[in-house]
PDB file of N, CA and C in Angstrom:
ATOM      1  N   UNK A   1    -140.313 -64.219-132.229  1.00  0.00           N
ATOM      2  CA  UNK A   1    -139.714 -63.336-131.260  1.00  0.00           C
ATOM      3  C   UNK A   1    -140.174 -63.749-129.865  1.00  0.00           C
ATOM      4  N   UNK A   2    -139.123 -64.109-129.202  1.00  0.00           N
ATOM      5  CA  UNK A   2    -139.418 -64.432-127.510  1.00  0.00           C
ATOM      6  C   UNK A   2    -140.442 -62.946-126.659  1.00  0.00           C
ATOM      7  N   UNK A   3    -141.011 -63.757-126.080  1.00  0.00           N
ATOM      8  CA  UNK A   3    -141.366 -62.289-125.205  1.00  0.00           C
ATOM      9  C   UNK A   3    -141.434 -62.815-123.708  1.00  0.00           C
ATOM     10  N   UNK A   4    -142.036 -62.073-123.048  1.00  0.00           N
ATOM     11  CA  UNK A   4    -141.895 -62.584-121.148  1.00  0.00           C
ATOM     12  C   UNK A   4    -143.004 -62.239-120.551  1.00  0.00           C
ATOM     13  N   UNK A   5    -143.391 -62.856-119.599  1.00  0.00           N
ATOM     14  CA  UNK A   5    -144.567 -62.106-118.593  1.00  0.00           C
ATOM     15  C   UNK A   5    -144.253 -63.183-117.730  1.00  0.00           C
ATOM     16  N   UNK A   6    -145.584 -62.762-116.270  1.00  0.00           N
ATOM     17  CA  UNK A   6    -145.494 -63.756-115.564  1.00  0.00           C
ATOM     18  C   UNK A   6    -146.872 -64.401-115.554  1.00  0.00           C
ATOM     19  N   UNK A   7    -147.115 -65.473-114.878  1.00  0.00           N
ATOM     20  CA  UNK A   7    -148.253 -66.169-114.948  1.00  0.00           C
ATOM     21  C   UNK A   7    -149.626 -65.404-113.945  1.00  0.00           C
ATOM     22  N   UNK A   8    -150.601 -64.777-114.287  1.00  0.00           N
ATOM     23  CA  UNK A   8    -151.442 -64.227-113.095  1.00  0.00           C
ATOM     24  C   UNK A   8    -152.644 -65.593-112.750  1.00  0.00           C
ATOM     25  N   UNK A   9    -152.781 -66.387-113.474  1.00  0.00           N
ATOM     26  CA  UNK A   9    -153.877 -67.399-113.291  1.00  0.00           C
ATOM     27  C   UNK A   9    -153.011 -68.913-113.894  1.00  0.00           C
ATOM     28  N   UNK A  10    -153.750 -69.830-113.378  1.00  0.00           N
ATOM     29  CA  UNK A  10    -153.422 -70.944-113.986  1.00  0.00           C
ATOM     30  C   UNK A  10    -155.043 -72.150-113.484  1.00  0.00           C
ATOM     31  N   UNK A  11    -156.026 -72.321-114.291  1.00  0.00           N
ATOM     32  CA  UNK A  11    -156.688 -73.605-113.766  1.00  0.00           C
ATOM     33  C   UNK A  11    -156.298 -75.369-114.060  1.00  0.00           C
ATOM     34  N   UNK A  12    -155.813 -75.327-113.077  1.00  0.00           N
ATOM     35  CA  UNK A  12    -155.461 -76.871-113.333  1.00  0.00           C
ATOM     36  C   UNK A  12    -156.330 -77.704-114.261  1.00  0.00           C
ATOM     37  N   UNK A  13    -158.082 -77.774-113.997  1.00  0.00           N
ATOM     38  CA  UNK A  13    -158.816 -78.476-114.152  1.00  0.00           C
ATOM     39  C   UNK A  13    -158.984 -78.080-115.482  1.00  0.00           C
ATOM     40  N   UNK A  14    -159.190 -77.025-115.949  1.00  0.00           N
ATOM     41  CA  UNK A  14    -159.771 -76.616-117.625  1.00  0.00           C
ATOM     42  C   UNK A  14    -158.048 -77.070-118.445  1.00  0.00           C
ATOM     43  N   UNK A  15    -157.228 -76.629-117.872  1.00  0.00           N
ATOM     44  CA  UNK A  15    -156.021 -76.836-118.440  1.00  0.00           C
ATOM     45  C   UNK A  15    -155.330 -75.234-119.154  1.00  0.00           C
ATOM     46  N   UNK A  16    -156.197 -74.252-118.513  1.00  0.00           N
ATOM     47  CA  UNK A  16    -155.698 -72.693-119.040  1.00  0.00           C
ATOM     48  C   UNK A  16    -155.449 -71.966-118.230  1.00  0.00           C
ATOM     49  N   UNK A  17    -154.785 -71.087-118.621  1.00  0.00           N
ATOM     50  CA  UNK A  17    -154.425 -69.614-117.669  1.00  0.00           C
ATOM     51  C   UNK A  17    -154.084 -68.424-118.914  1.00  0.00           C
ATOM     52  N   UNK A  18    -153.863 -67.048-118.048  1.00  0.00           N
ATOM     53  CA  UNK A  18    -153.408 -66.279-118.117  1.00  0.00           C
ATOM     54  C   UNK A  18    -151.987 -65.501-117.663  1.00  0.00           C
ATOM     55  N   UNK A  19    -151.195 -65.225-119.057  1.00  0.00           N
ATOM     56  CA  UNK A  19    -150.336 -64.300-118.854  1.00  0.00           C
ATOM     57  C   UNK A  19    -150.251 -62.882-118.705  1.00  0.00           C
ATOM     58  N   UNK A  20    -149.462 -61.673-117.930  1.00  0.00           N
ATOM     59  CA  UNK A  20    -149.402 -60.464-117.745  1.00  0.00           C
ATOM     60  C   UNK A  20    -147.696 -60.339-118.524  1.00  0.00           C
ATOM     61  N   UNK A  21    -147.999 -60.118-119.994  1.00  0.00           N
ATOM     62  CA  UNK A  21    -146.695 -59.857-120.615  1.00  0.00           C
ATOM     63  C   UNK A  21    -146.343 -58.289-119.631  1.00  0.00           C
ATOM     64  N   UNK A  22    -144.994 -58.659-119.961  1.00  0.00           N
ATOM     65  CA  UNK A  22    -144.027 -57.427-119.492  1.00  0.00           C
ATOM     66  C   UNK A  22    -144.408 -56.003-119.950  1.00  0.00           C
ATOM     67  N   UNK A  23    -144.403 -56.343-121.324  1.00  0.00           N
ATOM     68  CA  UNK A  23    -144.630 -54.748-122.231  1.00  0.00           C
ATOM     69  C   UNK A  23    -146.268 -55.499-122.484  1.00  0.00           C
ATOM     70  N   UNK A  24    -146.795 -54.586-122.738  1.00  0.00           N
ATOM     71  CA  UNK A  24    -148.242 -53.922-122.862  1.00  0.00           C
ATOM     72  C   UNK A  24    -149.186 -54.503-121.645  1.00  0.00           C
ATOM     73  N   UNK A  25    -149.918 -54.161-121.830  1.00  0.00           N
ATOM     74  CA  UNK A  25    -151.169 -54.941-120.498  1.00  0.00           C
ATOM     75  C   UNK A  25    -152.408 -55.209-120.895  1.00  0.00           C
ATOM     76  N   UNK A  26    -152.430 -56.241-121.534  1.00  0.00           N
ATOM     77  CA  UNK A  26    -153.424 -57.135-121.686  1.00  0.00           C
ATOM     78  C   UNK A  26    -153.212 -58.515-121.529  1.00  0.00           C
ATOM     79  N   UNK A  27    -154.153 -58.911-120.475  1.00  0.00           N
ATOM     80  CA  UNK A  27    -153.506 -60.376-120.002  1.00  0.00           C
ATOM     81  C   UNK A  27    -153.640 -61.450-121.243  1.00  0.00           C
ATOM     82  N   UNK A  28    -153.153 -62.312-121.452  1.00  0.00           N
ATOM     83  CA  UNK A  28    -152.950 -63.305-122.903  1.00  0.00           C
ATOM     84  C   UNK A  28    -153.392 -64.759-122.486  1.00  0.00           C
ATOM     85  N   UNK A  29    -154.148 -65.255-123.033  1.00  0.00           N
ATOM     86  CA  UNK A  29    -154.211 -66.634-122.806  1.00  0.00           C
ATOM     87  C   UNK A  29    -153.446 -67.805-123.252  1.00  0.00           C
ATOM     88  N   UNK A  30    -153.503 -68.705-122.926  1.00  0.00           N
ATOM     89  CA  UNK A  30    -152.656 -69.693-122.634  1.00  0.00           C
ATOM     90  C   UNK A  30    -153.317 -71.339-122.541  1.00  0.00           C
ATOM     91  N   UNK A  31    -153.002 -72.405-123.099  1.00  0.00           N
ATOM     92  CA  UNK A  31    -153.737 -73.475-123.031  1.00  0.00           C
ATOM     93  C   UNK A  31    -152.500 -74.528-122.502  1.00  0.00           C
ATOM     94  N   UNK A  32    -152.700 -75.404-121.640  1.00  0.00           N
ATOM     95  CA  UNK A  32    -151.436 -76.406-121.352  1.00  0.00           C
ATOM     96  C   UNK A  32    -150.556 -77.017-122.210  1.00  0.00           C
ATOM     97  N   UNK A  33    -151.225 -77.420-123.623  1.00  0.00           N
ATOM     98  CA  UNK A  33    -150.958 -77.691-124.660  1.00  0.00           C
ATOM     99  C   UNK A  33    -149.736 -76.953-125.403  1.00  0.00           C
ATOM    100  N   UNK A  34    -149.630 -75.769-124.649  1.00  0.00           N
ATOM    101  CA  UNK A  34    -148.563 -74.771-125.090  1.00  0.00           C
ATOM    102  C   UNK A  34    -147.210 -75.043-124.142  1.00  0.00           C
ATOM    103  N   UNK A  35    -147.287 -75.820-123.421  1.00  0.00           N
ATOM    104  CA  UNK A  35    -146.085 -75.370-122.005  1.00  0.00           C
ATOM    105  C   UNK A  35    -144.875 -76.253-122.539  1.00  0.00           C
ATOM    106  N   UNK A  36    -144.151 -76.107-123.098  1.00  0.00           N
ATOM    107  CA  UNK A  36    -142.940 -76.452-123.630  1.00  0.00           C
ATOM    108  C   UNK A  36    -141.754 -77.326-122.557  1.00  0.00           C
ATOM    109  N   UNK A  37    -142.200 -77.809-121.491  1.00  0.00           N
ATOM    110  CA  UNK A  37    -140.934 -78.593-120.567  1.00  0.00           C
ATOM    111  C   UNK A  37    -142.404 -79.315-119.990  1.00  0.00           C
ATOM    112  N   UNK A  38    -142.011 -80.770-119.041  1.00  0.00           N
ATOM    113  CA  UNK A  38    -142.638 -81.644-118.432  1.00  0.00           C
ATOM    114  C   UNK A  38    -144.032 -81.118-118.235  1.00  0.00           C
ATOM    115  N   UNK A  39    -144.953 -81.674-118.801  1.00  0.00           N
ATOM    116  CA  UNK A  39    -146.366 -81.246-118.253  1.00  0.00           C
ATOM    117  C   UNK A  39    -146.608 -81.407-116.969  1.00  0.00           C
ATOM    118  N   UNK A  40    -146.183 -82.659-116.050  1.00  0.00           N
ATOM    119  CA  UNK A  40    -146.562 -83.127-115.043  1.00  0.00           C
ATOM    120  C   UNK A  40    -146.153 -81.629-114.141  1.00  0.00           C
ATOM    121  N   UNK A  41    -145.091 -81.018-114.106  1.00  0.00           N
ATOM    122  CA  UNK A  41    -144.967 -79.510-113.639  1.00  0.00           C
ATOM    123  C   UNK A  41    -145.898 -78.564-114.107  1.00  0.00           C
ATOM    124  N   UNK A  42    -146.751 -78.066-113.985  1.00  0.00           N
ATOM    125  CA  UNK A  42    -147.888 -77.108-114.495  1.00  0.00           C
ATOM    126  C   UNK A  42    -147.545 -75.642-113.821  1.00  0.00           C
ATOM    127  N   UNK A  43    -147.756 -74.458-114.603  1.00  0.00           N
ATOM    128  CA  UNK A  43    -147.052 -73.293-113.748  1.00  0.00           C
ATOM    129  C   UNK A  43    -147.729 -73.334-113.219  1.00  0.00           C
ATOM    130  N   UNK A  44    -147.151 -71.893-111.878  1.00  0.00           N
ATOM    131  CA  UNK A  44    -147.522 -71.558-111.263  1.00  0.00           C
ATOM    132  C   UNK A  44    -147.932 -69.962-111.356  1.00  0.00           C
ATOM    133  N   UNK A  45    -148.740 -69.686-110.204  1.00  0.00           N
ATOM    134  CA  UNK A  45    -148.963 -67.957-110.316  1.00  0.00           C
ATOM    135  C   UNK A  45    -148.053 -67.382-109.961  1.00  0.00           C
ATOM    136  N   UNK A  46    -147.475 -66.217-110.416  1.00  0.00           N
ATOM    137  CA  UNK A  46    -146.069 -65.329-110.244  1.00  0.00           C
ATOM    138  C   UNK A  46    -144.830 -65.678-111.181  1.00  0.00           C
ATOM    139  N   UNK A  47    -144.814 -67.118-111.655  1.00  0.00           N
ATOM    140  CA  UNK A  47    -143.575 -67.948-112.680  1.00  0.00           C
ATOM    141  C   UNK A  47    -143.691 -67.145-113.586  1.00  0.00           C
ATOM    142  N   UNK A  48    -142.544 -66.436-114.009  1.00  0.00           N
ATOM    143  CA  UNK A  48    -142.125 -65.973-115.057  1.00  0.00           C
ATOM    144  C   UNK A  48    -141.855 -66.875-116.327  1.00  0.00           C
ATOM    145  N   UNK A  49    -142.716 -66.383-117.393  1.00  0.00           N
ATOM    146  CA  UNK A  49    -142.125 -67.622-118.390  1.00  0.00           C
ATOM    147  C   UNK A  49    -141.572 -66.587-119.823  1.00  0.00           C
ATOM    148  N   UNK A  50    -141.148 -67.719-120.892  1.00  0.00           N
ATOM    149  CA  UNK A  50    -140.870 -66.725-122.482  1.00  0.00           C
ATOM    150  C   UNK A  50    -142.168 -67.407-122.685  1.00  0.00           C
ATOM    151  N   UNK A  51    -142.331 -66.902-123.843  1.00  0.00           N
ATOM    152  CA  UNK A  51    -143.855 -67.175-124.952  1.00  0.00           C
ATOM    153  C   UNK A  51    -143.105 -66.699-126.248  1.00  0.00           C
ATOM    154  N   UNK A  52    -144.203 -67.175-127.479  1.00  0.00           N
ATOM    155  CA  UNK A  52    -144.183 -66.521-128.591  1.00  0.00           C
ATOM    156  C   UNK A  52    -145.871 -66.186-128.677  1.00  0.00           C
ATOM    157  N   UNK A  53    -145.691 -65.361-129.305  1.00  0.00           N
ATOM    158  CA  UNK A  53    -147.384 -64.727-129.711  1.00  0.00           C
ATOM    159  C   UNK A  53    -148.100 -65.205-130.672  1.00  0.00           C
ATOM    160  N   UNK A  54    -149.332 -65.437-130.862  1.00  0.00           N
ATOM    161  CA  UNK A  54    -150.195 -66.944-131.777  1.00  0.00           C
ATOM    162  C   UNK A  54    -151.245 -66.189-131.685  1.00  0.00           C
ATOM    163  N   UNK A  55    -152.021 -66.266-132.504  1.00  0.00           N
ATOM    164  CA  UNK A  55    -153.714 -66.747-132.510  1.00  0.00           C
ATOM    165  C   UNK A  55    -154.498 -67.688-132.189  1.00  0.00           C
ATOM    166  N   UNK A  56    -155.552 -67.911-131.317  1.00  0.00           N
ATOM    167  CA  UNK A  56    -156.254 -69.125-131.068  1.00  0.00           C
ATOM    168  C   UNK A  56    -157.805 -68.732-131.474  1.00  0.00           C
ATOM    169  N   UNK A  57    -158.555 -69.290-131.805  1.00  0.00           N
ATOM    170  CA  UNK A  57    -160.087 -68.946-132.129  1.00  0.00           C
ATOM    171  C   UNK A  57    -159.856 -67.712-132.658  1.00  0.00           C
ATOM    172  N   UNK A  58    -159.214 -66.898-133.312  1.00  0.00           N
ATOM    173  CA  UNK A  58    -159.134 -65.888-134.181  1.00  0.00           C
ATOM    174  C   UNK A  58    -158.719 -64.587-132.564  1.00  0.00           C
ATOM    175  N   UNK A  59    -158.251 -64.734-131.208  1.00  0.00           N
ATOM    176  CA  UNK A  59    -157.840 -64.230-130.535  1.00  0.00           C
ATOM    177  C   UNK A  59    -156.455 -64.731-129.936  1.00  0.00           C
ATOM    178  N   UNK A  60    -155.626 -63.456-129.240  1.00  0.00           N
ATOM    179  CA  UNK A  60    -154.407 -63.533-128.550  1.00  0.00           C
ATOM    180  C   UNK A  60    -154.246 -64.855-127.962  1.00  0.00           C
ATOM    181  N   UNK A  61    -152.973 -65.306-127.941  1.00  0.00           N
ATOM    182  CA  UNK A  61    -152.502 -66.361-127.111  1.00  0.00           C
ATOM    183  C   UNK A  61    -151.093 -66.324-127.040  1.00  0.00           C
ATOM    184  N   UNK A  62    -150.873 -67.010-126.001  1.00  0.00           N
ATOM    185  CA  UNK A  62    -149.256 -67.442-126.091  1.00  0.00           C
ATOM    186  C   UNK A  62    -148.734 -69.143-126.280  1.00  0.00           C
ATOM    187  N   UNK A  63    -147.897 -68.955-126.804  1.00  0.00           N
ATOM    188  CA  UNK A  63    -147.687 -70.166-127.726  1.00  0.00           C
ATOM    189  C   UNK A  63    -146.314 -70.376-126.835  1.00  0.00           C
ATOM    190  N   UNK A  64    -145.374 -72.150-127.249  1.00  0.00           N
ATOM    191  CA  UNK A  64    -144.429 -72.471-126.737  1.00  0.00           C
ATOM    192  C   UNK A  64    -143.690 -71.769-125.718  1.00  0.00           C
ATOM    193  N   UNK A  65    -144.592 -71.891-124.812  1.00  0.00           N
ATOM    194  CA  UNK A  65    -143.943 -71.403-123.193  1.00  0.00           C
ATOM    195  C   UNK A  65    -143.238 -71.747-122.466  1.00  0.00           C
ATOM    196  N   UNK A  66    -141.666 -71.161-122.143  1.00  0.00           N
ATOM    197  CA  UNK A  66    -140.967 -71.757-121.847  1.00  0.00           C
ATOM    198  C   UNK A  66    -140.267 -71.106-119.910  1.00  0.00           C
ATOM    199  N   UNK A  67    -139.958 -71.954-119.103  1.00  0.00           N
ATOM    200  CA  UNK A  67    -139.464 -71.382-117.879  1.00  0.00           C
ATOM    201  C   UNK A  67    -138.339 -70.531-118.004  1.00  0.00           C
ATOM    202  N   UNK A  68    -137.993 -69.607-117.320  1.00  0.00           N
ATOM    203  CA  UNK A  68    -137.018 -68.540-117.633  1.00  0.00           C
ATOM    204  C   UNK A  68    -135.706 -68.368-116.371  1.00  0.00           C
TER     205      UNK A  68
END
């Protein structure tokens, strides 16, 4: 199931950020490894993206992230 938020963080250097999904509020993490179009584009803060919802280390993440 697609879902949406926008991006509130992104570190270039570690290669992670955080999402603020639409519905609920808990920000979700995110690894570059997930970003589904050209890596060399890396989001940005405010970019709205889709996600699907995953587990990473036995916590929240967002998985195949896509621009919207």
């Amino acid at each position: 199931m697609k879902l949406f938020g926008t991006v509130q963080s992104f570190d270039t250097i570690k290669g992670q950020g955080e999402i603020k999904p639409e519905v609920g509020s808990d920000l979700i993490h995110f690894e570059k490894s997930a970003i589904k179009w050209d890596k060399d584009r890396l989001p940005t803060v405010g970019q709205r993206l889709s996600y699907e919802a995953g587990t990473a280390n036995n916590a929240p993440c967002a998985l195949n992230l896509q621009t919207v």
